[in-house]
PDB file of N, CA and C in Angstrom:
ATOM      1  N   UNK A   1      -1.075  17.044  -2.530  1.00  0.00           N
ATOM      2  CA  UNK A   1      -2.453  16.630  -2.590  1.00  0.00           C
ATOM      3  C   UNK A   1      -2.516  15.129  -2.283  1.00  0.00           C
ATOM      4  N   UNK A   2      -3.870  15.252  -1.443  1.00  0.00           N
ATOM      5  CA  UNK A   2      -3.666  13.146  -0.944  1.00  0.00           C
ATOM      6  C   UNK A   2      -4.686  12.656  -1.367  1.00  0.00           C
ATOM      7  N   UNK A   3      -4.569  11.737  -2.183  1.00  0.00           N
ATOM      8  CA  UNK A   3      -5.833  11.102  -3.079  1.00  0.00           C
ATOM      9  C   UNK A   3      -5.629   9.482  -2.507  1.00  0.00           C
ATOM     10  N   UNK A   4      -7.243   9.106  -2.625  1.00  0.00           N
ATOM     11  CA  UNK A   4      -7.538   7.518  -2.442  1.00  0.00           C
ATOM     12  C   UNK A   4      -7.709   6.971  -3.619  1.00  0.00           C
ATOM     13  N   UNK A   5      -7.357   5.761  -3.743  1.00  0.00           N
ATOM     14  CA  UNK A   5      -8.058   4.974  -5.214  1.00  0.00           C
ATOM     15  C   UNK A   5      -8.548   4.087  -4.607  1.00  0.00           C
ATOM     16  N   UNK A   6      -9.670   3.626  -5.360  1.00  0.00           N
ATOM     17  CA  UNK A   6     -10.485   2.460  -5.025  1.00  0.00           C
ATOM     18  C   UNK A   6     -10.926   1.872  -6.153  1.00  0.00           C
ATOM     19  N   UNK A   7     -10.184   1.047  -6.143  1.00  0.00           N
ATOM     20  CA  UNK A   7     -10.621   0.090  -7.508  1.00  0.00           C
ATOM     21  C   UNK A   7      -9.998  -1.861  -7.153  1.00  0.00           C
ATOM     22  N   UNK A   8     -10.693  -2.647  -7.476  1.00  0.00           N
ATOM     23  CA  UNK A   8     -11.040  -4.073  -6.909  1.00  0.00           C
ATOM     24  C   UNK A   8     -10.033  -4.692  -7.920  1.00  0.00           C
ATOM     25  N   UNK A   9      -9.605  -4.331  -9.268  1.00  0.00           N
ATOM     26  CA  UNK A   9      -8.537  -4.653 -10.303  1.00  0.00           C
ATOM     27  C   UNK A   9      -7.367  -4.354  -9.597  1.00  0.00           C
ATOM     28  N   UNK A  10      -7.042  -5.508  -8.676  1.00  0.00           N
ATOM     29  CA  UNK A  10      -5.388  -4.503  -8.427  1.00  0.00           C
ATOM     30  C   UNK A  10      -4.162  -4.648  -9.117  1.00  0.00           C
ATOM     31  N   UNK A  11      -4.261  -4.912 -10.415  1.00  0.00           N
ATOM     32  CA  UNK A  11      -3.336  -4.403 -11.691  1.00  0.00           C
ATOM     33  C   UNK A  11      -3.269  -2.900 -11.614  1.00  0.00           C
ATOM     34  N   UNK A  12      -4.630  -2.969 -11.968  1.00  0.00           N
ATOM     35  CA  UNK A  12      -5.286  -1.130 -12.639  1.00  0.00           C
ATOM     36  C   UNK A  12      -5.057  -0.644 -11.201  1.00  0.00           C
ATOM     37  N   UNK A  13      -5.469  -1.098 -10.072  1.00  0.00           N
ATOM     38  CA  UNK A  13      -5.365  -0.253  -9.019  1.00  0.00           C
ATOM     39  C   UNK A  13      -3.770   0.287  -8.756  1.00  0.00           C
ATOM     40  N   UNK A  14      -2.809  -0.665  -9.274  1.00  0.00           N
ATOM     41  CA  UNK A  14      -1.335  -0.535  -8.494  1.00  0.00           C
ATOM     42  C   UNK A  14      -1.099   0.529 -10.147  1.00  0.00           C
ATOM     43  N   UNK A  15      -1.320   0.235 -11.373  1.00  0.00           N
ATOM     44  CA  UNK A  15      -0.861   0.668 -12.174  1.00  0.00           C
ATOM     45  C   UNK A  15      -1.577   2.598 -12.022  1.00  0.00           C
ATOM     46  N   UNK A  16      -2.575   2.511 -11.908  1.00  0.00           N
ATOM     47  CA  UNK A  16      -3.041   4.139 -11.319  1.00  0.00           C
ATOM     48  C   UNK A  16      -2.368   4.917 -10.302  1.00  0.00           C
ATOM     49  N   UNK A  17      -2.386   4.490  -9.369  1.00  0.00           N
ATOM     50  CA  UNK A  17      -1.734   4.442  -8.248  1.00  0.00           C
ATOM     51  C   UNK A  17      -0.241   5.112  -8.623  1.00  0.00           C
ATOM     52  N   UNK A  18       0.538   3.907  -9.292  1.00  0.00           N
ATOM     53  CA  UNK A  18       2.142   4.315  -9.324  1.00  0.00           C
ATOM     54  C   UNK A  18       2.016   5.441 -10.402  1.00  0.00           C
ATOM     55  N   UNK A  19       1.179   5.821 -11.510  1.00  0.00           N
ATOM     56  CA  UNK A  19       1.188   7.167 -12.172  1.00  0.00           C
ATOM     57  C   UNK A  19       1.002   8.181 -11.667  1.00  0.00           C
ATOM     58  N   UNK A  20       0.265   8.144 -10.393  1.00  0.00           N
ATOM     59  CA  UNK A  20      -0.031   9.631 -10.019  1.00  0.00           C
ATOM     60  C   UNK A  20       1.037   9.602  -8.772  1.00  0.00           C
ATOM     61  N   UNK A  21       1.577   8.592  -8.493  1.00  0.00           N
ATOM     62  CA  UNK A  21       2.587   8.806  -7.251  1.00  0.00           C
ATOM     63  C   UNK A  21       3.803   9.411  -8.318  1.00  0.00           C
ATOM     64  N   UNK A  22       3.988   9.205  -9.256  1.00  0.00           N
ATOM     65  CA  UNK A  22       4.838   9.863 -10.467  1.00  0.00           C
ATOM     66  C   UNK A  22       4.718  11.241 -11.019  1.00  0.00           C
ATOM     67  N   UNK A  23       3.275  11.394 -10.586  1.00  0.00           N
ATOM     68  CA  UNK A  23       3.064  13.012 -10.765  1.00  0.00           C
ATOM     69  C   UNK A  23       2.791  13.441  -9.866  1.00  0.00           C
ATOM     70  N   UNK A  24       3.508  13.196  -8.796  1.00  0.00           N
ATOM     71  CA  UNK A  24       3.696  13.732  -7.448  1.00  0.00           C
ATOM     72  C   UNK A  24       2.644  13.853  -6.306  1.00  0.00           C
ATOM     73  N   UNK A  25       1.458  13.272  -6.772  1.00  0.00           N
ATOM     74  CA  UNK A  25       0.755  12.767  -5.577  1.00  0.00           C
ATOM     75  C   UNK A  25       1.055  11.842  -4.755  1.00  0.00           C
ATOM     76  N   UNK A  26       0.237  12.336  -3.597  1.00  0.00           N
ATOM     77  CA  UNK A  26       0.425  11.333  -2.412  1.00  0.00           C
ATOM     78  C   UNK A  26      -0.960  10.362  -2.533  1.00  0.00           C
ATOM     79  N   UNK A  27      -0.493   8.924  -2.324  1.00  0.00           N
ATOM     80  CA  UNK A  27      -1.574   8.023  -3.044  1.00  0.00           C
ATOM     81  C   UNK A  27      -1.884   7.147  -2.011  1.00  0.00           C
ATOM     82  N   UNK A  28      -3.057   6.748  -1.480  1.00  0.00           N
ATOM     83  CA  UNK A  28      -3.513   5.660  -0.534  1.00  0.00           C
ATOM     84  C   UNK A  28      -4.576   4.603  -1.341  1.00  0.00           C
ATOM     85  N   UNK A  29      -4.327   3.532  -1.316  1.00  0.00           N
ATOM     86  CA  UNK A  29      -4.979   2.202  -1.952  1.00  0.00           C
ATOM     87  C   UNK A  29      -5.975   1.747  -1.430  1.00  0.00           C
ATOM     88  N   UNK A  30      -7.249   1.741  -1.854  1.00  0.00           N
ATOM     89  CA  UNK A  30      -8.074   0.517  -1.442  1.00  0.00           C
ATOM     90  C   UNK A  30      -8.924  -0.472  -2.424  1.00  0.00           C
ATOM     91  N   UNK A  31      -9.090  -1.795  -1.832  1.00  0.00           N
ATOM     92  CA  UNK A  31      -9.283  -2.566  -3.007  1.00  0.00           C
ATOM     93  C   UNK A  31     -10.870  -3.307  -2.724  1.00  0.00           C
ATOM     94  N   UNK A  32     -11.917  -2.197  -2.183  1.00  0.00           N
ATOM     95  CA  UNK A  32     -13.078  -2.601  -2.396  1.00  0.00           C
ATOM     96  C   UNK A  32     -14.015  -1.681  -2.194  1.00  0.00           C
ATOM     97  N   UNK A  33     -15.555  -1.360  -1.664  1.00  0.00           N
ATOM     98  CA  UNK A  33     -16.348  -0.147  -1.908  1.00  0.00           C
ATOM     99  C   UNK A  33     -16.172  -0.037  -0.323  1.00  0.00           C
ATOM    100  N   UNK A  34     -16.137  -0.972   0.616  1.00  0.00           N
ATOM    101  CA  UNK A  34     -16.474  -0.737   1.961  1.00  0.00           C
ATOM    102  C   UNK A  34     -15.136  -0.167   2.819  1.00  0.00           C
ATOM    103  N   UNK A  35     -13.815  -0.733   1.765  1.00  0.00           N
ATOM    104  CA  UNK A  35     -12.770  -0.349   2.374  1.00  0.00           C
ATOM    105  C   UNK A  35     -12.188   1.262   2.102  1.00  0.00           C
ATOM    106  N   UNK A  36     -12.905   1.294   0.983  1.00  0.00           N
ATOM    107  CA  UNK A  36     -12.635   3.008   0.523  1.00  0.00           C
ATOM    108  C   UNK A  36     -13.360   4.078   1.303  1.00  0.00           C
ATOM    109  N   UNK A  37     -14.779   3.084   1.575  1.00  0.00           N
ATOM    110  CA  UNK A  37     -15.581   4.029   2.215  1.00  0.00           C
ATOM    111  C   UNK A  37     -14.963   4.109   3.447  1.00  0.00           C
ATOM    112  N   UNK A  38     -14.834   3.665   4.400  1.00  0.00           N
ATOM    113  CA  UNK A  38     -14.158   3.571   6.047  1.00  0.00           C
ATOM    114  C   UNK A  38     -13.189   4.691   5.552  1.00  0.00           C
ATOM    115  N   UNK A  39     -12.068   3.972   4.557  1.00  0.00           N
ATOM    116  CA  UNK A  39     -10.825   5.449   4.643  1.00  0.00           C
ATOM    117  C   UNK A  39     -11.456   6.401   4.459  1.00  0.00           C
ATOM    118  N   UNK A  40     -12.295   6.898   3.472  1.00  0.00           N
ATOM    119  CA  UNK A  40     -12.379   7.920   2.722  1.00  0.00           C
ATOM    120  C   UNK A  40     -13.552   8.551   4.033  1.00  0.00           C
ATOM    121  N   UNK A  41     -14.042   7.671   5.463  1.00  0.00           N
ATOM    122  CA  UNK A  41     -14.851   8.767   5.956  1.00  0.00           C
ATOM    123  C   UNK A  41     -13.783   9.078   7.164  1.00  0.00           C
ATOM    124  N   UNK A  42     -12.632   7.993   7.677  1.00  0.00           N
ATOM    125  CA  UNK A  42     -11.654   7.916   8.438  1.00  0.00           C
ATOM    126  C   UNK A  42     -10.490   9.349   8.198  1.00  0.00           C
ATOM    127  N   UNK A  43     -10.420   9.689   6.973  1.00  0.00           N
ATOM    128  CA  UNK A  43      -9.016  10.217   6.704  1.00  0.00           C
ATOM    129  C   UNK A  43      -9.182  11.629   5.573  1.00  0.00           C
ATOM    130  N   UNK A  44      -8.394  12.327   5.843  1.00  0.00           N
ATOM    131  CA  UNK A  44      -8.205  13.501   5.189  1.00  0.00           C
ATOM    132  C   UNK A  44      -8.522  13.034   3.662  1.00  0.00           C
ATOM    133  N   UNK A  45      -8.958  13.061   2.678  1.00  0.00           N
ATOM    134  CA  UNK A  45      -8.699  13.164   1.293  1.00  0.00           C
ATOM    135  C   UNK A  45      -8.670  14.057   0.369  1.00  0.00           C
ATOM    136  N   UNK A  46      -8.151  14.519  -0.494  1.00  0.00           N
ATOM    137  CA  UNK A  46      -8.392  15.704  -1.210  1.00  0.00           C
ATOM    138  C   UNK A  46      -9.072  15.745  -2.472  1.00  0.00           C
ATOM    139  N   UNK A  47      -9.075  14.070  -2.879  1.00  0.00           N
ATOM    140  CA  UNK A  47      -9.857  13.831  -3.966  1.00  0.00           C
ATOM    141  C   UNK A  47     -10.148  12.027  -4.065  1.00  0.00           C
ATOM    142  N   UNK A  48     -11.059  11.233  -4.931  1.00  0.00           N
ATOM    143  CA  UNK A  48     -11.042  10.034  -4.627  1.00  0.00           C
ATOM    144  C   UNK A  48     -11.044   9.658  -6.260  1.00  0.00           C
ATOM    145  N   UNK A  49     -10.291   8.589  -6.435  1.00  0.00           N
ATOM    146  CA  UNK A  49     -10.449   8.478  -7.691  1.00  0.00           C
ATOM    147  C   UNK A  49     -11.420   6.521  -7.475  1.00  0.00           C
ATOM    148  N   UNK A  50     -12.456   6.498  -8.282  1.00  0.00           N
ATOM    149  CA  UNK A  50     -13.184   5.308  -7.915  1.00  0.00           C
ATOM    150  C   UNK A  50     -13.840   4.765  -8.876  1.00  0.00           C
ATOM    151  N   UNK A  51     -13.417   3.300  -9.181  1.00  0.00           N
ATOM    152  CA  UNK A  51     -14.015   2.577  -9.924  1.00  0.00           C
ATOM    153  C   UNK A  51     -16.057   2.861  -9.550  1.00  0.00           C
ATOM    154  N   UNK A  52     -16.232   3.379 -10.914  1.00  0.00           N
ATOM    155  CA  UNK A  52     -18.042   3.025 -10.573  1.00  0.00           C
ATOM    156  C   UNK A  52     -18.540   1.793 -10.626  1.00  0.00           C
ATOM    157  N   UNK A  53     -17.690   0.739 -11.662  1.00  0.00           N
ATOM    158  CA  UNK A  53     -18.608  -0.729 -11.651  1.00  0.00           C
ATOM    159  C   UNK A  53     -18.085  -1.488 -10.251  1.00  0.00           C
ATOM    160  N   UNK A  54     -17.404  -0.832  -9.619  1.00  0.00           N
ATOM    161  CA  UNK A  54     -16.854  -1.322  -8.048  1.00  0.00           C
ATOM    162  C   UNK A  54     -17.581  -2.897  -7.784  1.00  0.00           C
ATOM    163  N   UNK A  55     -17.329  -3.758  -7.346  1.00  0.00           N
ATOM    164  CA  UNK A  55     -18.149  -5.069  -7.181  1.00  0.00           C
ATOM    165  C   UNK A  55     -17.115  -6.143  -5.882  1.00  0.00           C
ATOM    166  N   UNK A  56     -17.357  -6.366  -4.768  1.00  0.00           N
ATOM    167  CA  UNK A  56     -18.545  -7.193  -4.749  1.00  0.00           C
ATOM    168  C   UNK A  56     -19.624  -6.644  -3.444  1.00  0.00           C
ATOM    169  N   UNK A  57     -18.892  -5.853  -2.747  1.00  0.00           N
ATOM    170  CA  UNK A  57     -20.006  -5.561  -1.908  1.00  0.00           C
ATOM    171  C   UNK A  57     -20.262  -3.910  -1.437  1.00  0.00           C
ATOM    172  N   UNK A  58     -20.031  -3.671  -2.495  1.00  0.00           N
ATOM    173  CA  UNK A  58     -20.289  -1.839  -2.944  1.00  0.00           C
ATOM    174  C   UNK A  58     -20.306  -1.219  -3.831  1.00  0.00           C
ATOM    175  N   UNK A  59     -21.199  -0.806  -4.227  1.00  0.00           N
ATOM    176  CA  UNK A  59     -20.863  -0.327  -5.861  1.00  0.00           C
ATOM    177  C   UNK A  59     -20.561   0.538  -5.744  1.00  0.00           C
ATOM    178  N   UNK A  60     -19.646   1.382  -6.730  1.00  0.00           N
ATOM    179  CA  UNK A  60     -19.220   2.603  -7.136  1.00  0.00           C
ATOM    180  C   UNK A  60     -20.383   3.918  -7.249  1.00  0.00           C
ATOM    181  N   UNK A  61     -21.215   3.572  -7.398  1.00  0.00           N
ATOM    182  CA  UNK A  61     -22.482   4.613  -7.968  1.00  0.00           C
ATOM    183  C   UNK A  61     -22.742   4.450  -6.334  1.00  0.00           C
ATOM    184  N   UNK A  62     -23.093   3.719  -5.467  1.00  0.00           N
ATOM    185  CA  UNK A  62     -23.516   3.755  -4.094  1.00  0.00           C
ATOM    186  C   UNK A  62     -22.393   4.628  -3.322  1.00  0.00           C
ATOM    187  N   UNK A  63     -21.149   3.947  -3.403  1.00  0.00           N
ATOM    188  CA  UNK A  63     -20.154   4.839  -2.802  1.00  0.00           C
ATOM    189  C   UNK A  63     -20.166   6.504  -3.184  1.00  0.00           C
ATOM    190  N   UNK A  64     -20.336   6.728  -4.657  1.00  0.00           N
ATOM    191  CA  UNK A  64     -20.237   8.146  -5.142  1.00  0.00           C
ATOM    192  C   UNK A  64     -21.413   8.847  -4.287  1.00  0.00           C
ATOM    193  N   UNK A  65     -22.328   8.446  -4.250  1.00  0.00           N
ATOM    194  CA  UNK A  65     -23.708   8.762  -3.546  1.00  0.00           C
ATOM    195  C   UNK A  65     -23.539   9.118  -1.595  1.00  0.00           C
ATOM    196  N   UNK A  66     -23.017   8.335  -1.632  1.00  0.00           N
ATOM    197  CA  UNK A  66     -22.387   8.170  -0.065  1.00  0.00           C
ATOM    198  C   UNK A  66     -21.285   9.501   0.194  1.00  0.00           C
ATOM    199  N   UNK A  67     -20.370   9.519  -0.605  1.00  0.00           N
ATOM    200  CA  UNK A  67     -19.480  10.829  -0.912  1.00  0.00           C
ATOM    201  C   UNK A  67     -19.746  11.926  -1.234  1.00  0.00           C
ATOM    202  N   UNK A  68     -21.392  12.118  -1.677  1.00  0.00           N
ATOM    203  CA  UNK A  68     -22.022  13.396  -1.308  1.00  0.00           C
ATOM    204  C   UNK A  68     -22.584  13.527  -0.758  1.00  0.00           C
ATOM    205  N   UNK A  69     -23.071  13.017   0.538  1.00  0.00           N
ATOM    206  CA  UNK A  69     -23.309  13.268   1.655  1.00  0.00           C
ATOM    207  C   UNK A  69     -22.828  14.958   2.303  1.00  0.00           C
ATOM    208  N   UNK A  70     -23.415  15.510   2.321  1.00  0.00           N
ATOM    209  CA  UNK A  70     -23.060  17.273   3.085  1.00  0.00           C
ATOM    210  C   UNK A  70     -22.289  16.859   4.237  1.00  0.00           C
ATOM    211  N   UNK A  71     -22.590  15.537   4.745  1.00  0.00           N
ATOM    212  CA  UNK A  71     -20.923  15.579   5.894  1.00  0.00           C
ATOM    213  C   UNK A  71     -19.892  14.560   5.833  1.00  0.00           C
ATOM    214  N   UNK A  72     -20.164  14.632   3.903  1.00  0.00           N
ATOM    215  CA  UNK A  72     -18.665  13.814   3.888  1.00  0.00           C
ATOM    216  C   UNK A  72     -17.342  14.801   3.817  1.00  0.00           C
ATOM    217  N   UNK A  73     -16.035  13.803   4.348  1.00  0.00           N
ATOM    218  CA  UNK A  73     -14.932  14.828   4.807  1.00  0.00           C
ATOM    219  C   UNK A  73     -14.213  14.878   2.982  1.00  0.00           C
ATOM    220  N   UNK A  74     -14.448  14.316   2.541  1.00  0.00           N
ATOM    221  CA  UNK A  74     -14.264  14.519   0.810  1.00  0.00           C
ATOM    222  C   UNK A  74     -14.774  14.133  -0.159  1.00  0.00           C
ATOM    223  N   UNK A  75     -15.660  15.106  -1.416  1.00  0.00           N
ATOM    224  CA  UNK A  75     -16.529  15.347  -1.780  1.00  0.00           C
ATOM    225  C   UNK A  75     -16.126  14.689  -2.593  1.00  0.00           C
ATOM    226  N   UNK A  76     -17.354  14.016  -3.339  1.00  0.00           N
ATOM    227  CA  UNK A  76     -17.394  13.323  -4.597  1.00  0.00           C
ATOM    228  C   UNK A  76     -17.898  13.924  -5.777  1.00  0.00           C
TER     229      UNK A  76
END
């Protein structure tokens, strides 16, 4: 399974990240709302894991909104 994270903390982002690459996911990083969004409309995902207070130039609640879009390639 190939999951994105998007979260702007990249402590929390690398520390999420290396747990689920530990439980055997396959993990791709991004560290803002606009950069998650591009991957996440660019690339296969199977799930997104995403900061909602996301900040500075996307919020999380906008992105989630954006990810249900009927032609997004992975659903929020």
């Amino acid at each position: 399974m190939r999951l994105l994270v998007v979260e702007d903390d990249r402590d929390l982002n690398r520390q999420v990240s290396a747990a689920l690459r530990a439980a055997g996911y396959a993990v791709d990083r991004a560290f803002d709302g606009e950069e998650g969004w591009f991957r996440g409309d660019n690339e296969p995902y199977d799930a997104v894991v995403l900061d909602i207070g996301l900040c500075p130039n996307a919020t999380g609640s906008r992105s989630w909104k954006l990810g249900a879009r009927p032609d997004a390639r992975c659903r929020c």
